[in-house]
Protein backbone atom coordinates (compact mmCIF):
# COMPACT_ATOMS: atom_id res chain seq x y z
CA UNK A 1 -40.81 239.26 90.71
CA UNK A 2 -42.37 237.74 87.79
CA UNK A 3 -45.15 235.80 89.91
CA UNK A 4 -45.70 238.39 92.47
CA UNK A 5 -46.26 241.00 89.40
CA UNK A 6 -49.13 238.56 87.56
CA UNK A 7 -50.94 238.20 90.24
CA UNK A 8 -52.39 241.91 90.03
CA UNK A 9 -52.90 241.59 86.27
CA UNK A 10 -54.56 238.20 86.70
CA UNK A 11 -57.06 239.67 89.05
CA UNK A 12 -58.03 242.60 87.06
CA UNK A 13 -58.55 240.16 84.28
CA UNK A 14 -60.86 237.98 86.36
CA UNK A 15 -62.45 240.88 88.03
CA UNK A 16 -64.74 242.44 85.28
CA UNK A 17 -65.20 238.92 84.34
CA UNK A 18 -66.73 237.94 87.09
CA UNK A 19 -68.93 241.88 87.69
CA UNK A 20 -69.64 240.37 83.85
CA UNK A 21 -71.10 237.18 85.15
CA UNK A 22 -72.91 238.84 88.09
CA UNK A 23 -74.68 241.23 86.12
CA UNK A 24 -75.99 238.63 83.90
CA UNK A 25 -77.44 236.45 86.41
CA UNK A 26 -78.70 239.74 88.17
CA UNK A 27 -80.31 240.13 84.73
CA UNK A 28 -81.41 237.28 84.37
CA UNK A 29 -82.83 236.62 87.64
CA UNK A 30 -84.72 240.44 87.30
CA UNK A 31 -86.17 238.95 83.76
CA UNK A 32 -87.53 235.45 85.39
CA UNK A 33 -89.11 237.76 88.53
CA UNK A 34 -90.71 240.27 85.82
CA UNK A 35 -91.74 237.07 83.81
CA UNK A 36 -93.14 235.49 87.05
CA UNK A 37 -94.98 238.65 88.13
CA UNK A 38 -96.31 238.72 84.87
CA UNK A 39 -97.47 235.42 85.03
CA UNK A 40 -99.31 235.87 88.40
CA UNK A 41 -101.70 238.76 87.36
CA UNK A 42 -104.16 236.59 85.66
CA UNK A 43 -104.50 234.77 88.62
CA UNK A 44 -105.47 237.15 91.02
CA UNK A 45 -107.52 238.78 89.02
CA UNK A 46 -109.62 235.78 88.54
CA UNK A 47 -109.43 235.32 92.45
CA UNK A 48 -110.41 238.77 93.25
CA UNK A 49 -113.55 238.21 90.72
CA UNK A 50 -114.42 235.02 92.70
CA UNK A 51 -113.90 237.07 95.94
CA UNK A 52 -116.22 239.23 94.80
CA UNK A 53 -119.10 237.10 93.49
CA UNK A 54 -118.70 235.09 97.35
CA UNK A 55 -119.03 238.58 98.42
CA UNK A 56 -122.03 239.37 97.46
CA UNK A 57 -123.57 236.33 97.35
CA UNK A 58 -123.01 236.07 101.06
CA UNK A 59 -124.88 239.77 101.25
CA UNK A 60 -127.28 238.60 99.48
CA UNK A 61 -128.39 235.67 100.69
CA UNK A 62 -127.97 237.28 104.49
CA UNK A 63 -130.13 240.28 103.85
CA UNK A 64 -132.94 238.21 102.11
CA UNK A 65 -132.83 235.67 105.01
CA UNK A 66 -133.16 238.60 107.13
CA UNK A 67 -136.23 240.09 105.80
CA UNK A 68 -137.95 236.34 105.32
CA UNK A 69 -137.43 236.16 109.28
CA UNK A 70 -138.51 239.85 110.10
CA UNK A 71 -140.25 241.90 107.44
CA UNK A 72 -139.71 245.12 109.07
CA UNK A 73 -135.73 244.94 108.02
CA UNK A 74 -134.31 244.71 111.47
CA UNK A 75 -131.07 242.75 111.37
CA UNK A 76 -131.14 241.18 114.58
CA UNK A 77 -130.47 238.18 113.34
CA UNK A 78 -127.91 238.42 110.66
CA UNK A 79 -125.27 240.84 110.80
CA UNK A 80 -125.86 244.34 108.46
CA UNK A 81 -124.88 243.69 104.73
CA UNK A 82 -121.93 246.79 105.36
CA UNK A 83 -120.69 243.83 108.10
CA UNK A 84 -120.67 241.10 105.98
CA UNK A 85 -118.81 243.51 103.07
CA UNK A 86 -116.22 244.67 105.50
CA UNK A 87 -115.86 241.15 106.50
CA UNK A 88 -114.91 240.01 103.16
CA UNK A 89 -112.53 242.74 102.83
CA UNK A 90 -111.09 242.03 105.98
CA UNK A 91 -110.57 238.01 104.29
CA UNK A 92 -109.24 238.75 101.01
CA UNK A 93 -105.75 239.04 101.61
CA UNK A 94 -106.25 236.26 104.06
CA UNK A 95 -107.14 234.65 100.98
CA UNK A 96 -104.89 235.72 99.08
CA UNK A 97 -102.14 234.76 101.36
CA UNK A 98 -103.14 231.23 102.08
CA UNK A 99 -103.64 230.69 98.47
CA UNK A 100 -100.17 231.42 97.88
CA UNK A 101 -98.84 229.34 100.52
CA UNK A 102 -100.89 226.44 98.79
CA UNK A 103 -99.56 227.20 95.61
CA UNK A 104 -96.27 227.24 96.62
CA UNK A 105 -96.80 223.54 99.43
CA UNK A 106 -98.50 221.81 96.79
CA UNK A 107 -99.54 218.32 97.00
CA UNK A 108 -96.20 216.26 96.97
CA UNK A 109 -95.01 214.97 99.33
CA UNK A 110 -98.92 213.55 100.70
CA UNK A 111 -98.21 213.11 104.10
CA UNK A 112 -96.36 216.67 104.72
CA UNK A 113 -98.73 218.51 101.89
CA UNK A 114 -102.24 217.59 103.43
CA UNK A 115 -102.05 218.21 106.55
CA UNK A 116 -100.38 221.62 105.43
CA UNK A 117 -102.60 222.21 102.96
CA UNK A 118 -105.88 221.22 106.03
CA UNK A 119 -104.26 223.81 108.32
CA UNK A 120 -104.54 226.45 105.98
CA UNK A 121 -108.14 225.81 104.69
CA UNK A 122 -109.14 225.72 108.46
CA UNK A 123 -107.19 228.46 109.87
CA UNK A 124 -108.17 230.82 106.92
CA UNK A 125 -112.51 229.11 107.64
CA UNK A 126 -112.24 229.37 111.52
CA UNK A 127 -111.29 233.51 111.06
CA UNK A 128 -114.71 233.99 109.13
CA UNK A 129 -116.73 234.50 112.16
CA UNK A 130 -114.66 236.41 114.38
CA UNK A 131 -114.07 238.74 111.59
CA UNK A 132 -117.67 239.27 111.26
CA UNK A 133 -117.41 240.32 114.94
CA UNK A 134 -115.37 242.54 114.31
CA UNK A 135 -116.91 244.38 111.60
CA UNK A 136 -120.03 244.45 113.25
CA UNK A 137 -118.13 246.13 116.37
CA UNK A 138 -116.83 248.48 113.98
CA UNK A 139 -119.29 249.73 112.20
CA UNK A 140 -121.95 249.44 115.13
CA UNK A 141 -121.13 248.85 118.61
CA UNK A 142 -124.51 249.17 119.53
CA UNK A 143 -125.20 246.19 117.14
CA UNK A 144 -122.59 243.91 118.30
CA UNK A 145 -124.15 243.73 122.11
CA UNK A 146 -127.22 242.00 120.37
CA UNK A 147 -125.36 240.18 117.46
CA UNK A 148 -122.37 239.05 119.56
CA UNK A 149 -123.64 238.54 122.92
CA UNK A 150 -121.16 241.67 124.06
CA UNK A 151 -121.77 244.37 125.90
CA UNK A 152 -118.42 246.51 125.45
CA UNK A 153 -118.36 248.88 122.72
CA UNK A 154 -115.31 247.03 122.16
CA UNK A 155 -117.28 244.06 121.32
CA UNK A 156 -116.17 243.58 117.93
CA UNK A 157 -112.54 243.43 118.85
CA UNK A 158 -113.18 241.62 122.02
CA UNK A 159 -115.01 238.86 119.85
CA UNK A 160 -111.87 237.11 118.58
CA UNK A 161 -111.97 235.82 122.00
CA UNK A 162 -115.79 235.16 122.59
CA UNK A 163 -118.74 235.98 121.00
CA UNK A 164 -121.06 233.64 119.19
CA UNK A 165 -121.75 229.82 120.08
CA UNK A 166 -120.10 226.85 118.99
CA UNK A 167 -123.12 226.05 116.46
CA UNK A 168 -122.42 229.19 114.63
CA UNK A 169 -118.54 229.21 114.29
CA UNK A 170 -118.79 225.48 113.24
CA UNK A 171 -121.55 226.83 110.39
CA UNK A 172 -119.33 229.48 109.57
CA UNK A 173 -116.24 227.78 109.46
CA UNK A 174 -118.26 224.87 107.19
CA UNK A 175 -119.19 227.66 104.86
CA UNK A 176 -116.39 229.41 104.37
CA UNK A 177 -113.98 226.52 103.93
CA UNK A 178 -116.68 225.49 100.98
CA UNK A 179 -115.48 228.74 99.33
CA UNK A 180 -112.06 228.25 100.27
CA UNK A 181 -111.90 225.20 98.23
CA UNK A 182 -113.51 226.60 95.17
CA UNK A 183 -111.12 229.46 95.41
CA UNK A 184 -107.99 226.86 96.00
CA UNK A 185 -109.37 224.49 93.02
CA UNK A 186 -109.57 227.73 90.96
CA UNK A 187 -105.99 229.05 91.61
CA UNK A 188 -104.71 225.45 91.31
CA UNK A 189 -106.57 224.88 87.57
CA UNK A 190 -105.30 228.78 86.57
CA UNK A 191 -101.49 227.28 87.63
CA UNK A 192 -101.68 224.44 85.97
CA UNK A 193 -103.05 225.40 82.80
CA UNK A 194 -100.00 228.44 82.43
CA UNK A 195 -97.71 225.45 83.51
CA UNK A 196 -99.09 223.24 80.43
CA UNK A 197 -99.02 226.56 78.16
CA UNK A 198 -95.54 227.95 78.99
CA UNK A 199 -94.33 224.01 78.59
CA UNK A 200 -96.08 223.66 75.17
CA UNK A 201 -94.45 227.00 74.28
CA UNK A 202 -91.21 225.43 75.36
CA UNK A 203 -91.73 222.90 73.43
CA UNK A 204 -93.18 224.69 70.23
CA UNK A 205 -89.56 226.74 70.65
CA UNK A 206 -87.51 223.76 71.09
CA UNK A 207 -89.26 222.18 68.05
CA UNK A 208 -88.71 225.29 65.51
CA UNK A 209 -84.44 225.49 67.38
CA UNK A 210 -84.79 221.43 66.50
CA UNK A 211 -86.52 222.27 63.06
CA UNK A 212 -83.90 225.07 62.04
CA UNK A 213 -80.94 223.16 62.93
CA UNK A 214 -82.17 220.33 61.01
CA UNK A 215 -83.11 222.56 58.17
CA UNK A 216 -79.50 223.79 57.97
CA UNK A 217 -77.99 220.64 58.56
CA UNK A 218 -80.00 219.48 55.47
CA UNK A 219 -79.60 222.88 53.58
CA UNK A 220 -75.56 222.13 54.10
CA UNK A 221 -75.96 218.79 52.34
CA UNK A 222 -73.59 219.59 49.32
CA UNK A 223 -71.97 216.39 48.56
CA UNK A 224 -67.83 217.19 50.06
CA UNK A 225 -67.36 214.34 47.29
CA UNK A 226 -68.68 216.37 44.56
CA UNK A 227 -66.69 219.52 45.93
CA UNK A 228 -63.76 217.42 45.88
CA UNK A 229 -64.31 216.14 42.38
CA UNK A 230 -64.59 219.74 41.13
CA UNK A 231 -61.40 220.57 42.52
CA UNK A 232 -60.03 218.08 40.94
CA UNK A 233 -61.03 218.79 37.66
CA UNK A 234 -60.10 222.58 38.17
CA UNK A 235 -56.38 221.10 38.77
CA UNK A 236 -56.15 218.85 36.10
CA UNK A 237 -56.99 221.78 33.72
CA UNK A 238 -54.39 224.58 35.09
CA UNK A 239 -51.74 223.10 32.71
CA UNK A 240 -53.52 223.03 29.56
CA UNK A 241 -56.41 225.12 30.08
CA UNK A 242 -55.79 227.78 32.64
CA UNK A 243 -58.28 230.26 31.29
CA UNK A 244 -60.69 227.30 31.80
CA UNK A 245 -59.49 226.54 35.21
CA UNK A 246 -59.38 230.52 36.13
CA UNK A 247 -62.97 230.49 34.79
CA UNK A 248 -64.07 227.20 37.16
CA UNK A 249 -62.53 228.77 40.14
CA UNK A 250 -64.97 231.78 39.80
CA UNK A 251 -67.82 229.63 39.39
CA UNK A 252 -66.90 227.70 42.09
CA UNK A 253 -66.23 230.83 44.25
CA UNK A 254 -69.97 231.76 43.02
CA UNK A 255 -71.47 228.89 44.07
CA UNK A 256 -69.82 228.96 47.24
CA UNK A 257 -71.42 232.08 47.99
CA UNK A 258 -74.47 231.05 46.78
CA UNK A 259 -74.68 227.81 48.91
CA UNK A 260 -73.94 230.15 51.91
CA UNK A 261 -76.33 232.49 51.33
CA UNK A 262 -78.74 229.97 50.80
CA UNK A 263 -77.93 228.57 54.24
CA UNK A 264 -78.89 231.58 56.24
CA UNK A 265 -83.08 231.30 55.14
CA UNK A 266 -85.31 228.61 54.45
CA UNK A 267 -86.94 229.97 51.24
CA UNK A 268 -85.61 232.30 48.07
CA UNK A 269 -87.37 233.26 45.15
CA UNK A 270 -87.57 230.10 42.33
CA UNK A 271 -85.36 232.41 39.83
CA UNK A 272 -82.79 232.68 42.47
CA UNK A 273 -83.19 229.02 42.50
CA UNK A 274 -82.71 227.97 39.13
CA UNK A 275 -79.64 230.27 38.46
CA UNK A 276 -77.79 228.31 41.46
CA UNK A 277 -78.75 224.86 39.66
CA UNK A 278 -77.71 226.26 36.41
CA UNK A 279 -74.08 227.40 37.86
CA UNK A 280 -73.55 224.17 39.70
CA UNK A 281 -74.64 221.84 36.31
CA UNK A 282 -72.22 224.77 34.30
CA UNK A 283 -69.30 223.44 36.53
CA UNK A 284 -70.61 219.62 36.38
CA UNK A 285 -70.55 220.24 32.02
CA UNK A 286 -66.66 221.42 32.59
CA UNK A 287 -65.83 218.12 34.06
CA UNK A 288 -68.50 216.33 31.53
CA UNK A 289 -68.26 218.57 28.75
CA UNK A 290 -68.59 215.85 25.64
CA UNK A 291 -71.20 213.76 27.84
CA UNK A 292 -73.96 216.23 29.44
CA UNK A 293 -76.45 217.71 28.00
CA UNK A 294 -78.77 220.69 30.11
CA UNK A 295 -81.72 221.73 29.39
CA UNK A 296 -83.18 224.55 31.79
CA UNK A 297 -85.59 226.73 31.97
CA UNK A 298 -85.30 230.62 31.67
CA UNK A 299 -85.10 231.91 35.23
CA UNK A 300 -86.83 235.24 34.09
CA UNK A 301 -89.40 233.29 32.25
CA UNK A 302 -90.20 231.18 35.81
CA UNK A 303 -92.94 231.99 38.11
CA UNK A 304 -92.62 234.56 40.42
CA UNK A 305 -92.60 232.23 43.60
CA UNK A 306 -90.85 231.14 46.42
CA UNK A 307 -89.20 227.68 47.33
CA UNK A 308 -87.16 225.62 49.82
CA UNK A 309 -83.39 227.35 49.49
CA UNK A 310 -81.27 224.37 47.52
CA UNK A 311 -84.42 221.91 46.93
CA UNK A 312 -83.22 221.23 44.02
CA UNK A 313 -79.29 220.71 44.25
CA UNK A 314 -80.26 218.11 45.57
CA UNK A 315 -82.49 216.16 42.57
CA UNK A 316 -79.96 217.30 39.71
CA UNK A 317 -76.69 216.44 41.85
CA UNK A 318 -78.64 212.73 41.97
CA UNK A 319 -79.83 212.85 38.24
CA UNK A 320 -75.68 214.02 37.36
CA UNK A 321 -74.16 210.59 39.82
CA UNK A 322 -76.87 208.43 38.68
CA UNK A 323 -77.34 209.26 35.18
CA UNK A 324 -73.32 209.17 34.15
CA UNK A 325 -73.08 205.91 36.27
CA UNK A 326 -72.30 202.42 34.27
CA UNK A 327 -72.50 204.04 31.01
CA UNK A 328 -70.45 206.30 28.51
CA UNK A 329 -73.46 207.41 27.03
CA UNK A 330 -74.28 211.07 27.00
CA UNK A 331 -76.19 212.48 29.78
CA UNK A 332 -79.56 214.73 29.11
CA UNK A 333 -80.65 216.25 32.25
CA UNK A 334 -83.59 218.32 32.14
CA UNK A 335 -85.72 220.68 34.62
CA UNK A 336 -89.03 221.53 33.92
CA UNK A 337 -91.25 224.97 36.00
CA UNK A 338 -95.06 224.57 36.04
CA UNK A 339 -97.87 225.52 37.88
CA UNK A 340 -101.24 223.12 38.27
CA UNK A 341 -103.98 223.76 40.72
CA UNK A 342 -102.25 226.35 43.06
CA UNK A 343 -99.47 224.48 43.62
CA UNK A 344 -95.83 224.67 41.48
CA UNK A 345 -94.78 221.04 39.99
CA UNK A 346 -90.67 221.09 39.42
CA UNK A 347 -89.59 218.08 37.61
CA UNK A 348 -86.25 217.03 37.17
CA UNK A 349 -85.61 214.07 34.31
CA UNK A 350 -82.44 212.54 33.42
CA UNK A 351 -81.72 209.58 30.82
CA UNK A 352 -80.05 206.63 33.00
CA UNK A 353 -78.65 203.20 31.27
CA UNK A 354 -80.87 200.56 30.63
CA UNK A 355 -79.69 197.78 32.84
CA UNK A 356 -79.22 200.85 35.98
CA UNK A 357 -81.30 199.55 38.67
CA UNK A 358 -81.93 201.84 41.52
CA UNK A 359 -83.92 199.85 44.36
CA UNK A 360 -82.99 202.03 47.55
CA UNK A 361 -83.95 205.72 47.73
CA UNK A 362 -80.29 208.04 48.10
CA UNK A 363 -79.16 211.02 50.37
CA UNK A 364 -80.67 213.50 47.85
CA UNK A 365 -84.19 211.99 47.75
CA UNK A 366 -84.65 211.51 51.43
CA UNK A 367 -82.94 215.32 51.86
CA UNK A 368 -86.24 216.68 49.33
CA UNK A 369 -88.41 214.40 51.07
CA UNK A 370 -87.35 215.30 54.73
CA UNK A 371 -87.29 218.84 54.29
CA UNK A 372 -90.50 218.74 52.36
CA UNK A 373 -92.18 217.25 55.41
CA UNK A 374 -91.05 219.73 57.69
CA UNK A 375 -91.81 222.73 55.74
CA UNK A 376 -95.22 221.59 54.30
CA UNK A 377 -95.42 218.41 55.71
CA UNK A 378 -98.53 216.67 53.72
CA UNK A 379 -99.61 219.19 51.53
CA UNK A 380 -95.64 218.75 49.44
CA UNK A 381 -95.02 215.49 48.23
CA UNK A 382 -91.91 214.07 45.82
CA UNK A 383 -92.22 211.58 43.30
CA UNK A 384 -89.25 209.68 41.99
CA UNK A 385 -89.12 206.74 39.69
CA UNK A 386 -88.60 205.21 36.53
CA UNK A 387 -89.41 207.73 33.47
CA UNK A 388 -89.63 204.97 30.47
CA UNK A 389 -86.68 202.41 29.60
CA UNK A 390 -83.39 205.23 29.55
CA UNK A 391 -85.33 207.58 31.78
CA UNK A 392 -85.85 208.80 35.12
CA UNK A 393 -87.60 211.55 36.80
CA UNK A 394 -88.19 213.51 40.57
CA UNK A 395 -91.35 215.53 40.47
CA UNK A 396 -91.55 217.67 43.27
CA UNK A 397 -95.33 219.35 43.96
CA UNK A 398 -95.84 222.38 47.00
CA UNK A 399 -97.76 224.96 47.53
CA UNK A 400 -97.80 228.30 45.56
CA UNK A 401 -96.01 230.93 47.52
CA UNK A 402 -96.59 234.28 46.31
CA UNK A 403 -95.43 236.48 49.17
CA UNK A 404 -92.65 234.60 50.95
CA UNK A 405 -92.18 232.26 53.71
């Protein structure tokens, strides 16, 4: 009873799943045919503006090679310029067809595409002059018994069968296969060039998903050892201190929040900023209290300006590990707000010991640098290095951003 009973339930599970499923590749498939369609337009509207300039060119050159050869204006030897329009009308989706058929053969395989691709050309060429016939018989059947050679008023539908020599098919056929091939190299450079645009807009899309992932990835960079560390210190002082350790576990909480909120956008305001760095060095003095010594800037005071969310965690986590490291000295970190030919200089120093030799560039450095590149990439640069004997300093320089990302 038990398996015979879950067998309805399991397929009303799986049956709005799957109606689910269907509708989204229904969707789907409706968005890439509206996206295709869309696509196509400029195409054929190029085509029909080449149709049109053959078009008249053709009338043209017919009616002015009809009054060179008899002044009076009497076509009898090229067809009447209404013929040679109808006869383009009667082509165009002709054209149109065959050009789609191209598109769609191309040229790959070679042995199965040209001779494909030679048909068409041909086939559409060879229906030039019969389709003249027809128009002619059309609009004149008196007309077409001189022009064709027929004496039905039916000539110009009785042409597709007969009509005019071999001479004149083969020049009309050579003509119009001359604008077939313009028209096909046309359609083919139009195709490729929204191929190479919608793939560089791929790419340009892939590149900002790459960019923002790496962003965040870099953004999310908080040292897990530090976190650690502060946890640790926040334990150790619940026995003896737990107003102290009530007080860290807010900050902490704050920062938290912060560091979260910083994650969901690539740039904040510099106050925002500096009141982040001043919480996380406030919880770095309650595990340091009797050895750091801060020194930051007012973050009402700073420059109303945007930069990179958590550039500077980053530079005063680095000057905090590398300034307390091999010595009991005390620690004075300092961060320093300026602005200097349109762009904002932030400086981070920190006193280090003497005999502290740092040859290879950290996580925190090459975090500034990399996100740097990607956000400004030349015009930002970051300069680290010795600052004097006891002294080091990062000096980051970027743009001025008054309005935002």
């Amino acid at each position: 009873m038990n398996t015979v009973s879950g067998r309805p339930a399991q397929t009303a599970v799986t049956a709005p799943a799957d109606e689910f499923a269907a509708g989204q590749d229904a969707r789907s498939g409706a968005e890439t045919s509206s996206k295709m369609r869309a696509a196509a337009w400029p195409l054929w509207i190029v085509l029909t503006l080449f149709w049109i300039y053959v078009a008249l060119s053709d009338v043209l050159y017919s009616r002015s090679m009809s009054l060179s050869l008899d002044p009076r204006g009497v076509e009898h030897y090229f067809a009447s310029w209404e013929a040679r329009a109808l006869q383009h009308v009667f082509l165009y989706p002709l054209l149109v067809g065959a050009i789609s058929v191209s598109l769609r053969v191309g040229w790959r395989p070679v042995w199965r595409a040209v001779p494909l691709q030679l048909a068409l050309a041909l086939g559409f060429s060879a229906l030039a002059a019969p389709f003249l016939n027809i128009a002619v018989g059309l609009l004149n059947p008196h007309e077409a018994a001189t022009f064709t050679g027929a004496t039905s008023i039916h000539a110009g539908l009785l042409a597709l069968i007969g009509g005019h020599d071999r001479p004149y098919m083969v020049a009309s056929t050579t003509s119009f296969l001359l604008a077939y091939g313009f028209a096909l190299a046309l359609a083919t450079g139009i195709t490729l060039f929204q191929r190479y645009r919608d793939s560089e807009l791929r790419l340009a899309t892939m590149e900002r998903a790459w960019s923002g992932a790496r962003l965040a990835a870099l953004r999310m960079q908080l040292s897990p050892h530090t976190l650690f560390n502060l946890l640790h210190t926040i334990r150790g002082q619940i026995g003896w201190d737990p107003e102290a350790a009530q007080s860290m576990v807010v900050r902490l909480g704050e920062l938290l929040r912060r560091m979260l909120a910083a994650g969901e956008s690539d740039f904040c305001p510099l106050a925002d900023e500096i009141k982040f760095v001043r919480l996380y060095l406030e919880l770095q003095h309650s595990r340091f209290a009797d050895r750091l010594q801060l020194t930051l800037p007012d973050a009402s005071q700073v420059p109303n300006v945007w930069v990179p969310s958590l550039i500077l965690q980053p530079l005063v986590e680095n000057a905090i590990v590398h300034g307390l490291f091999g010595d009991s000295a005390p620690v004075a970190i300092r961060l320093d707000v300026s602005v200097a030919a349109d762009a904002l200089v932030l400086v981070v120093t920190n006193t280090v010991a003497a005999e502290h030799d740092r040859r290879r560039e950290g996580i925190g450095l090459r975090n500034v640098r990399e996100r740097l590149a990607v956000h400004f990439g030349s015009r930002a640069t970051l300069q680290a290095g010795r600052n004097g004997q006891q002294g080091w300093s990062a000096m980051i320089r970027i743009p001025l951003l008054y309005d935002g990302p």
